[in-house]
Protein backbone atom coordinates (compact mmCIF):
# COMPACT_ATOMS: atom_id res chain seq x y z
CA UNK A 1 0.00 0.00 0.00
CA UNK A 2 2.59 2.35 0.66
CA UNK A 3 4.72 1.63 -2.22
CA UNK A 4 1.72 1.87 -4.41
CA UNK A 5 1.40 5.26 -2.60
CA UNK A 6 4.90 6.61 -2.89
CA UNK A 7 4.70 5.87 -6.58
CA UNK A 8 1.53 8.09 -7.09
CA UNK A 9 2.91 11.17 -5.76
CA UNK A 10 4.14 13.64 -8.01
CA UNK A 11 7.75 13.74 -7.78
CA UNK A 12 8.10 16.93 -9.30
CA UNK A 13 5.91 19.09 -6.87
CA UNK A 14 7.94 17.29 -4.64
CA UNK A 15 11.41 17.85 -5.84
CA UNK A 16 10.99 21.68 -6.31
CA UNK A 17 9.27 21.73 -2.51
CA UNK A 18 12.42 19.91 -0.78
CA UNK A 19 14.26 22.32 -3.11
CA UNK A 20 13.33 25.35 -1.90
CA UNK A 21 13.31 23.99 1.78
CA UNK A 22 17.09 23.73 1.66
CA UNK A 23 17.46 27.23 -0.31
CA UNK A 24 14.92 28.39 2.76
CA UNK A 25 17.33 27.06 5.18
CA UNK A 26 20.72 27.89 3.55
CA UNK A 27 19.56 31.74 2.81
CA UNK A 28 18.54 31.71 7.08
CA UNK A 29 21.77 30.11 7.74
CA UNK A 30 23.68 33.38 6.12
CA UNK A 31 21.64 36.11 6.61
CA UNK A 32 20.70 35.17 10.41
CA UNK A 33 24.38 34.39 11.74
CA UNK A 34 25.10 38.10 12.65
CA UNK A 35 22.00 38.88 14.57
CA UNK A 36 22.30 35.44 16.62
CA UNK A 37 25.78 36.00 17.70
CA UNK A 38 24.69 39.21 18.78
CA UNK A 39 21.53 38.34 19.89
CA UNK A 40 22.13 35.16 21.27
CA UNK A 41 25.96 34.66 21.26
CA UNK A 42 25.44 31.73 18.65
CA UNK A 43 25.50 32.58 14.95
CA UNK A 44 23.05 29.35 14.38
CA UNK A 45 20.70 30.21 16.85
CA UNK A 46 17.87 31.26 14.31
CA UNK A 47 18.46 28.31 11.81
CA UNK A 48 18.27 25.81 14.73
CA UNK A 49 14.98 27.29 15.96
CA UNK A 50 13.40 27.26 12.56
CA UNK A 51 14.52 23.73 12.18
CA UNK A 52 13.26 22.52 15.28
CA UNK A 53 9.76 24.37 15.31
CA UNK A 54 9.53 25.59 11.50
CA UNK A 55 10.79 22.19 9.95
CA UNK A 56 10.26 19.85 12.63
CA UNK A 57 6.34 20.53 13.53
CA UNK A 58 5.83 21.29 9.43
CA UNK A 59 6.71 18.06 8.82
CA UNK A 60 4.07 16.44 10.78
CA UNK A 61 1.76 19.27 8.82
CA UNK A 62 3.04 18.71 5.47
CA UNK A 63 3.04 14.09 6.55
CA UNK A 64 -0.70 15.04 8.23
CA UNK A 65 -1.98 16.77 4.65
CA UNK A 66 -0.30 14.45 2.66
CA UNK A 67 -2.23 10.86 4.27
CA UNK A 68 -5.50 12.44 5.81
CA UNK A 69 -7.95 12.02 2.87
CA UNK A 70 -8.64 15.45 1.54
CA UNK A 71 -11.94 14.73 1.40
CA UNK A 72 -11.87 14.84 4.98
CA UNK A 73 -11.27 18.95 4.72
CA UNK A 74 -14.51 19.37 2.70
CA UNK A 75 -16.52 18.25 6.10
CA UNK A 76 -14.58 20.20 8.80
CA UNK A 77 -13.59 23.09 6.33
CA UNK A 78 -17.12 25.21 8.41
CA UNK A 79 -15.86 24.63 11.58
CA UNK A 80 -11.85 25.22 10.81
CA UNK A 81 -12.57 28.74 9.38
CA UNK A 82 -14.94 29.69 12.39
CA UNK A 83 -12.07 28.62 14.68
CA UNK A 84 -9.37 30.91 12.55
CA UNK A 85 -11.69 33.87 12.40
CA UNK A 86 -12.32 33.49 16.39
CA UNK A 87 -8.01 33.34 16.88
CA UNK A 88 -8.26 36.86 14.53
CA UNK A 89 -10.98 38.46 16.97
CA UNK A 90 -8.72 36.95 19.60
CA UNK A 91 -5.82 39.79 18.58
CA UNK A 92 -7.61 42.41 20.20
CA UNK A 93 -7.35 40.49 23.31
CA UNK A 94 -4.21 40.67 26.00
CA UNK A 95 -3.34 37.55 23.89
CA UNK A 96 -2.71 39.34 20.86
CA UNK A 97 0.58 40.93 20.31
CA UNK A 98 1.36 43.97 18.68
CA UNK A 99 4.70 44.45 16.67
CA UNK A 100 5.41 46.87 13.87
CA UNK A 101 2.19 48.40 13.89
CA UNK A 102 0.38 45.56 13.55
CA UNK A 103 -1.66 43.03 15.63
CA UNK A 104 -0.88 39.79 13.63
CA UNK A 105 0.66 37.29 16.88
CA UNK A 106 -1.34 35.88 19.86
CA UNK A 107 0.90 34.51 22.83
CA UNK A 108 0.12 30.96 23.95
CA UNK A 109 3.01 30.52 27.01
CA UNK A 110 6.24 30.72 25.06
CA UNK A 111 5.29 29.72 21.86
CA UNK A 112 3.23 32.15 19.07
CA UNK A 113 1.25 31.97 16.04
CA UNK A 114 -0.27 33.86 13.29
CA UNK A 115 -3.69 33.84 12.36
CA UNK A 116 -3.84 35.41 8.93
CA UNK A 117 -0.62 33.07 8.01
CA UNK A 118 -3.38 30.09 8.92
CA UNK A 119 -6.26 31.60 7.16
CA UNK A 120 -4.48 31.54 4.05
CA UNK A 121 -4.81 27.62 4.30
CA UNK A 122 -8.51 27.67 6.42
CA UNK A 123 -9.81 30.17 3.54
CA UNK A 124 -8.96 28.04 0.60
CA UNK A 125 -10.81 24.99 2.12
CA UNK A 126 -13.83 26.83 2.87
CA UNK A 127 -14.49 28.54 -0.21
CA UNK A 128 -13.39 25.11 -2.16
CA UNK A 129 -15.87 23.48 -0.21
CA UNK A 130 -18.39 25.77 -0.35
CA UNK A 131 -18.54 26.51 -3.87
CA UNK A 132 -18.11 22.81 -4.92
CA UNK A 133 -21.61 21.63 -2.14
CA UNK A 134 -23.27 19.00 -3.79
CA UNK A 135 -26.79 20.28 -2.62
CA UNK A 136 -25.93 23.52 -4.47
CA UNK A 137 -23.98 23.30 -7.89
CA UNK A 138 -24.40 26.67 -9.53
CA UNK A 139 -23.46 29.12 -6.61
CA UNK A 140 -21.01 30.58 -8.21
CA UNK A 141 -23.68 31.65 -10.63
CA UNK A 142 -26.19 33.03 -8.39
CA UNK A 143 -26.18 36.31 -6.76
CA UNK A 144 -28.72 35.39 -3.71
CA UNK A 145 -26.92 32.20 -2.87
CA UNK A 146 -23.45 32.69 -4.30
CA UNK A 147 -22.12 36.61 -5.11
CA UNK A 148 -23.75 38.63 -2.03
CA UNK A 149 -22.47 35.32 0.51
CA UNK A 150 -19.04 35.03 -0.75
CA UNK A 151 -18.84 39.41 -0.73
CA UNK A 152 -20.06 39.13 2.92
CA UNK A 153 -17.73 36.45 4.18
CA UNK A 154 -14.51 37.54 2.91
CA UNK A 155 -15.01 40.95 2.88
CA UNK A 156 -15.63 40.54 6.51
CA UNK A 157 -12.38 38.65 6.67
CA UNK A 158 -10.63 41.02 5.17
CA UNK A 159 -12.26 43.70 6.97
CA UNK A 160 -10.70 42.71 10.16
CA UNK A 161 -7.72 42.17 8.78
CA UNK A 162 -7.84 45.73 7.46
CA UNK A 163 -8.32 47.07 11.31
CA UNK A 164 -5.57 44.74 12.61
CA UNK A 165 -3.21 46.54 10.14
CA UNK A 166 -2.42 43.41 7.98
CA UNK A 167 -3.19 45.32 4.71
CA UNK A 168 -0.69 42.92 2.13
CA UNK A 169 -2.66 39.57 4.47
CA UNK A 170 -5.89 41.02 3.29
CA UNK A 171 -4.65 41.54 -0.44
CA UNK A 172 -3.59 38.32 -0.63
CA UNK A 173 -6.49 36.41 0.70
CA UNK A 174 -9.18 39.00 -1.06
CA UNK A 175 -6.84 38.22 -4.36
CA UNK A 176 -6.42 34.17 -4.11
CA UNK A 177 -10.49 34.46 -3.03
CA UNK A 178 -11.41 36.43 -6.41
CA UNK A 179 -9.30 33.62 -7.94
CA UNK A 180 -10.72 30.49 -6.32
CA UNK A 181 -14.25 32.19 -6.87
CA UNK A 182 -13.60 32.28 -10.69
CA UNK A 183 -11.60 28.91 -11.02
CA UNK A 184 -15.57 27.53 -10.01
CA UNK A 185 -17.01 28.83 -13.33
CA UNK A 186 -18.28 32.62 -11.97
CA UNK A 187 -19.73 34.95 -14.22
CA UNK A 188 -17.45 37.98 -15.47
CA UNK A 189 -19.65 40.30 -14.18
CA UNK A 190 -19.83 38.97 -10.39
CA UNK A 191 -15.82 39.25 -10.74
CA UNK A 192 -15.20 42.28 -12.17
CA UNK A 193 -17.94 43.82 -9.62
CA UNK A 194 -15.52 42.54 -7.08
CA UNK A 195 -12.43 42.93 -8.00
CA UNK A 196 -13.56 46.95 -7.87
CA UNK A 197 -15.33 46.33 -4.53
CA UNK A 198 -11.80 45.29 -3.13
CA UNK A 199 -9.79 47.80 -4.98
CA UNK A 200 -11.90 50.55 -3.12
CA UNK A 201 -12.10 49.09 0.15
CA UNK A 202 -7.99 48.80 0.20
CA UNK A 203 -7.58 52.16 -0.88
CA UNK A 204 -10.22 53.84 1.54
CA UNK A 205 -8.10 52.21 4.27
CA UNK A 206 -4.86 53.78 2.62
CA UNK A 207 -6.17 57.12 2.32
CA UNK A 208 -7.70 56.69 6.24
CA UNK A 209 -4.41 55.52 7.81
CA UNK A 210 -0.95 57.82 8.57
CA UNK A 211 1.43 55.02 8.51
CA UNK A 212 -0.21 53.38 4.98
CA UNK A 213 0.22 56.49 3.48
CA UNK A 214 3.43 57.64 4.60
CA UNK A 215 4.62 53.87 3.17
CA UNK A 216 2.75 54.81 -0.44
CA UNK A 217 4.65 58.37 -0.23
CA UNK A 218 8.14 56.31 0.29
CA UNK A 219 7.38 54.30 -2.63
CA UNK A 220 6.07 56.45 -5.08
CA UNK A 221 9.29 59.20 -4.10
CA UNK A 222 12.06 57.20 -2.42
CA UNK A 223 14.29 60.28 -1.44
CA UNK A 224 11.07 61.57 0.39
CA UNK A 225 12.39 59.65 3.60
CA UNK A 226 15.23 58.08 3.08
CA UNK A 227 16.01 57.49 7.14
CA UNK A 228 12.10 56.06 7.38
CA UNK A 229 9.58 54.64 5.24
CA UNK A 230 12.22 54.36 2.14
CA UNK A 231 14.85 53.11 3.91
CA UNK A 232 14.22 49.49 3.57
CA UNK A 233 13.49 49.62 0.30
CA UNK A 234 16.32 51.47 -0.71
CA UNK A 235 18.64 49.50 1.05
CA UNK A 236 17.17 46.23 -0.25
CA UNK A 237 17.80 47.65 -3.64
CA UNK A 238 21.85 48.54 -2.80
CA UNK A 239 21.95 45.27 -1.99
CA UNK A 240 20.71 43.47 -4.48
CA UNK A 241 22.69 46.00 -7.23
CA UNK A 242 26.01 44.93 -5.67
CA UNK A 243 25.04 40.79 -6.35
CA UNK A 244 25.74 41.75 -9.88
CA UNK A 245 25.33 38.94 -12.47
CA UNK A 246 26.68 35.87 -9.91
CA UNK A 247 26.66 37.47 -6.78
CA UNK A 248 29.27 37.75 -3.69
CA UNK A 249 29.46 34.47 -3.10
CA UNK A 250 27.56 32.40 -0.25
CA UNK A 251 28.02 33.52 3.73
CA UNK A 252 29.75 36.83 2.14
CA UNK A 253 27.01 39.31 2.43
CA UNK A 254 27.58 42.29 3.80
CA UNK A 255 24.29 43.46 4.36
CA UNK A 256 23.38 41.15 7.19
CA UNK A 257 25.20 43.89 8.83
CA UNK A 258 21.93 46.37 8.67
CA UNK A 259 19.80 45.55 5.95
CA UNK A 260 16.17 45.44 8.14
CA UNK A 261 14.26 42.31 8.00
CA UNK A 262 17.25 40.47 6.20
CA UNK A 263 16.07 36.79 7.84
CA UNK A 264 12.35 37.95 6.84
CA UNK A 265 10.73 40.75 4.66
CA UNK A 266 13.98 41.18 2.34
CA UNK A 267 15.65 37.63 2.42
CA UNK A 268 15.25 37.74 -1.02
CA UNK A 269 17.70 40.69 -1.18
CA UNK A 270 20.23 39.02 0.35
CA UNK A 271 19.77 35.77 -1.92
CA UNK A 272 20.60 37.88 -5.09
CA UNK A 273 23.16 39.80 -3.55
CA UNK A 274 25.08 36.28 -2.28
CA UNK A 275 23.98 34.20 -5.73
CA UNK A 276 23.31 37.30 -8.10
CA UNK A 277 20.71 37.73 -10.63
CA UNK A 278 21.49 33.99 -12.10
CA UNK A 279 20.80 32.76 -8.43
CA UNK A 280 18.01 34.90 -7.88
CA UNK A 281 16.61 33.58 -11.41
CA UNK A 282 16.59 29.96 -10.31
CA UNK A 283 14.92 30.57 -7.04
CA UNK A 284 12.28 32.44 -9.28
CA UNK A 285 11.96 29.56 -11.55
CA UNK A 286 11.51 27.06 -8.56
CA UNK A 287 8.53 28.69 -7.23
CA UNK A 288 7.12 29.33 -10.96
CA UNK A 289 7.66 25.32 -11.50
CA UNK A 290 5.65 24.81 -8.63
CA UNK A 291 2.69 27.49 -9.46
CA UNK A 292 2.64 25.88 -12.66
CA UNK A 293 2.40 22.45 -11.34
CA UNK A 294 -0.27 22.47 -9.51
CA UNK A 295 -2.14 24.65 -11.52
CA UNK A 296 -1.87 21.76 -14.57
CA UNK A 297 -2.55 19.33 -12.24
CA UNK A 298 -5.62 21.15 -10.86
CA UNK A 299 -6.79 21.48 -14.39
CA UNK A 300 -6.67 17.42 -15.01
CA UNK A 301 -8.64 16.74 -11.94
CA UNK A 302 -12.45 15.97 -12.29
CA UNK A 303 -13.13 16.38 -8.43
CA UNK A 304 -14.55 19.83 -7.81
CA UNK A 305 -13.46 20.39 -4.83
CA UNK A 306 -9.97 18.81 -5.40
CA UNK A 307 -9.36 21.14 -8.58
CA UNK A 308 -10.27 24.19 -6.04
CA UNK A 309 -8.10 23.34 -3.23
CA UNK A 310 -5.19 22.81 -5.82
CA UNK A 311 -5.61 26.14 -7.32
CA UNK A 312 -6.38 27.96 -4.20
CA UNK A 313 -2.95 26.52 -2.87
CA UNK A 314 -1.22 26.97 -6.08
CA UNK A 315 -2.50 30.78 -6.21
CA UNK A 316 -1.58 31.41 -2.76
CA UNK A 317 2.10 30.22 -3.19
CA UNK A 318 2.28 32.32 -6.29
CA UNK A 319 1.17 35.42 -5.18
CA UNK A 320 2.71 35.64 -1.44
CA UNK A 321 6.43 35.12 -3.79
CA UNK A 322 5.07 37.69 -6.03
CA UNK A 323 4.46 40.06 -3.44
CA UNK A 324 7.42 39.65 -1.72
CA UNK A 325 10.22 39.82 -4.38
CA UNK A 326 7.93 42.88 -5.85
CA UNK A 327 8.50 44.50 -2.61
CA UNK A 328 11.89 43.96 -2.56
CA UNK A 329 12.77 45.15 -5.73
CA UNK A 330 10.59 48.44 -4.72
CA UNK A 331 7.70 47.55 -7.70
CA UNK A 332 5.09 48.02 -4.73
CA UNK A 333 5.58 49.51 -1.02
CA UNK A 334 7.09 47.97 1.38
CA UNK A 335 4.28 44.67 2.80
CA UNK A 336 6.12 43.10 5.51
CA UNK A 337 5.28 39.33 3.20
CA UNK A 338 7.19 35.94 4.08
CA UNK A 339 8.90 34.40 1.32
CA UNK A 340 7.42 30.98 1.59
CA UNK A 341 9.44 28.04 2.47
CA UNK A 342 12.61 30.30 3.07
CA UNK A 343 11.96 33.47 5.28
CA UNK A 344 12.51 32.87 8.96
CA UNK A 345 8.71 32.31 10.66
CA UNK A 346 8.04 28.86 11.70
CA UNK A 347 4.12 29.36 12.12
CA UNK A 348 4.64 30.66 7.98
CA UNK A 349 6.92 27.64 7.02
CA UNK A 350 4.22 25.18 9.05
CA UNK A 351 1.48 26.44 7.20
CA UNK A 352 3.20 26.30 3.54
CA UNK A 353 4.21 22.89 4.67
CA UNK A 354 0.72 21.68 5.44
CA UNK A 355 -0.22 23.46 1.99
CA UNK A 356 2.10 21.28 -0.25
CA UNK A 357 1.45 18.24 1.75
CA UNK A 358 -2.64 18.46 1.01
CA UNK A 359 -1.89 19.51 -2.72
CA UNK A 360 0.39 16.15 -3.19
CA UNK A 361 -3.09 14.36 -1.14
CA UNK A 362 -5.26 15.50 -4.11
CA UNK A 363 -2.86 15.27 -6.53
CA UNK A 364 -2.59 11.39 -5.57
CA UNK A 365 -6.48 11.04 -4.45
CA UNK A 366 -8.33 12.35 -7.16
C-alpha cells in the first residue's frame, strides 16, 4: 500500500518543494548568523529554531496533509474557518501581540502563532468546499446564494484584517479568493464587480491611515524619507545591485550587517546579492515550476473540490512570492510578506508545509 502510494505522488511538486526547503534554510543560515551572535551569542541560533519548530512541527503538517484524505477537509472546512476567524478576533485580546504596527501574533506561554498566516490555508478549504456543495452546484452563478455570501464572508475577513493593520494579508487572501471564486465557473460580471469592490475598500483604508500612506509616499518618491519609510526599500535595492550577475558568493554578504528584516521581509535581497541575478533567477523559476504544477494538475482533476483546493494553494504560493520579491525590488511599497518556504517564521513555514502536503493528497487522491 505504501509503495503503491509513494509511486503516485508527483515527484516533481515534490522535488521543487524539498528544493526550496534547503534554499529556505541555507539563505537563514547566512543572513541570520550576525543577529544570533549578537543576539544570542550563537550565529546558528535562528536556523536551529526554525529547524526545530519551523521544519520539525511542518513536517508532521506537510506528513498530516499528505495521508488524511482530503476529502476529509470538505466536512470540517465550516468549523476550521470559524475557529481561525475566532483566533483573529482573539488579537484584540491581552493575547494578541502587537509588533510593527500591527496586531498579527497571539501569545500561547512561550510559543506564538499567526492567524492570517493560517487563514491563508482555512480560507482556501472553505471557499473550495463551499462553492463545490453537492446540494448547491451553480453558486457561483447566483447572486442570492453565491455573489452577495461570498462578498459578505470575505469581505468581513478582510475587513478585520484591514483594522488589525495586515493590509498585504488582506490583499492576498481578497486576491487568491477572487481567484478560487472564478476557477468555479463565476460569471465575469460577479468578478469584475468585485475585483472593484476590493480595490476601493484597500484604498479607503490607505487614504484613512498615517502610517499606509506615509509607506505609499516612500514608494512612489524614495528620497522623500530616506532614514524612514524608504529606507528598507532602498537598502534592499543597494543590496541586491552589488550581487551583480553571480553574486558575492555564499556567507559573504555584507548586508546582514543592517539591511532590516534580512532573515524575513527582504531575504530575497540578500539571496541575489550572495547568488546574483542567475541565483536569484533559479529561485524564481523554482517557485514558478511549482505554481505551474499544480495549476496543470488542478486542471486534469475531475473532483470539484480537489481542482479548487489545488488552485487555491497553487494561487496562494504564487502570489505571497510575487508580493514579496515585488516588494523587494521596490515595484510596490514595502508589505512586511514571508517568502514561503525560506523566510525565517516557523508558524509561515508550518502552514506552507501543510499546503504542499494536502496539494500532493489530491494530486494522488483524485
Amino acid at each position: 500500500m505504501a509503495r503503491g502510494t509513494a509511486r503516485k505522488i508527483d515527484y516533481f511538486t515534490l522535488t521543487i518543494f524539498l528544493v526550496l526547503l534547503g534554499v529556505g534554510l541555507a539563505a537563514l543560515a547566512s543572513a541570520s548568523s550576525d543577529l544570533g551572535k549578537i543576539n544570542h551569542d550563537d550565529p546558528f541560533f535562528y536556523l536551529k529554531d526554525q529547524i526545530i519548530f519551523g521544519l520539525g512541527v511542518g513536517a508532521l503538517a506537510f506528513l498530516g496533509g499528505l495521508f488524511i484524505n482530503y476529502r476529509l477537509y470538505k466536512t470540517l472546512a465550516t468549523p476550521i474557518l470559524l475557529v481561525n476567524v475566532g483566533l483573529l478576533l482573539l488579537l484584540l485580546s491581552p493575547l494578541g501581540i502587537t509588533a510593527g504596527g500591527a496586531q498579527r501574533w497571539i501569545a500561547v506561554g512561550p510559543l506564538t502563532m499567526q492567524p492570517s498566516e493560517l487563514l491563508k490555508l482555512t480560507i482556501v478549504l472553505y471557499l473550495a468546499a463551499w462553492l463545490s456543495s453537492e446540494r448547491r452546484t451553480t453558486r457561483e452563478k447566483s447572486l442570492s446564494e453565491g455573489l452577495i455570501p461570498f462578498v459578505s464572508m470575505v469581505g468581513f475577513i478582510c475587513l478585520i484584517l484591514l483594522f488589525q493593520n495586515s493590509t498585504s494579508a488582506a490583499v492576498i487572501i481578497g486576491f487568491v479568493s477572487l481567484l478560487i471564486y472564478f476557477s468555479s465557473g463565476a460569471r465575469w460580471p460577479f468578478v469584475i464587480v468585485i475585483a472593484l469592490g476590493g480595490l476601493l475598500l484597500v484604498t479607503t483604508f490607505i487614504l484613512s491611515t498615517p502610517y499606509r500612506l506615509e509607506r505609499i509616499r516612500g514608494f512612489v518618491d524614495p528620497s522623500v524619507d530616506v532614514q524612514g519609510s524608504s529606507y528598507q526599500t532602498n537598502q534592499a535595492l543597494t543590496v541586491i545591485g552589488s550581487g551583480g550577475l553571480f553574486g558575492v558568493g555564499y556567507g559573504q554578504s555584507t548586508a546582514k550587517n543592517f539591511l532590516p528584516e534580512r532573515m524575513g521581509d527582504s531575504i530575497f535581497a540578500i539571496i541575489a546579492e550572495e547568488f546574483g541575478f542567475v541565483g536569484s533567477m533559479v529561485v524564481l523559476f523554482l517557485y514558478t515550476g511549482l505554481v505551474i504544477r499544480g495549476a496543470m494538475l488542478a486542471d486534469k482533476i475531475k473532483d470539484k473540490f480537489g481542482k479548487l483546493v489545488l488552485a487555491g494553494f497553487a494561487a496562494t504560493i504564487g502570489t505571497q512570492t510575487l508580493v514579496h520579491i515585488a516588494s523587494t525590488v521596490g515595484s510596490i511599497p514595502t508589505t512586511g510578506v514571508p517568502l514561503p518556504f525560506v523566510s525565517y517564521g516557523n508558524f509561515s513555514l508550518v502552514v506552507f508545509m501543510a499546503m504542499v502536503g494536502i496539494m500532493l493528497n489530491v494530486q494522488r487522491n483524485s
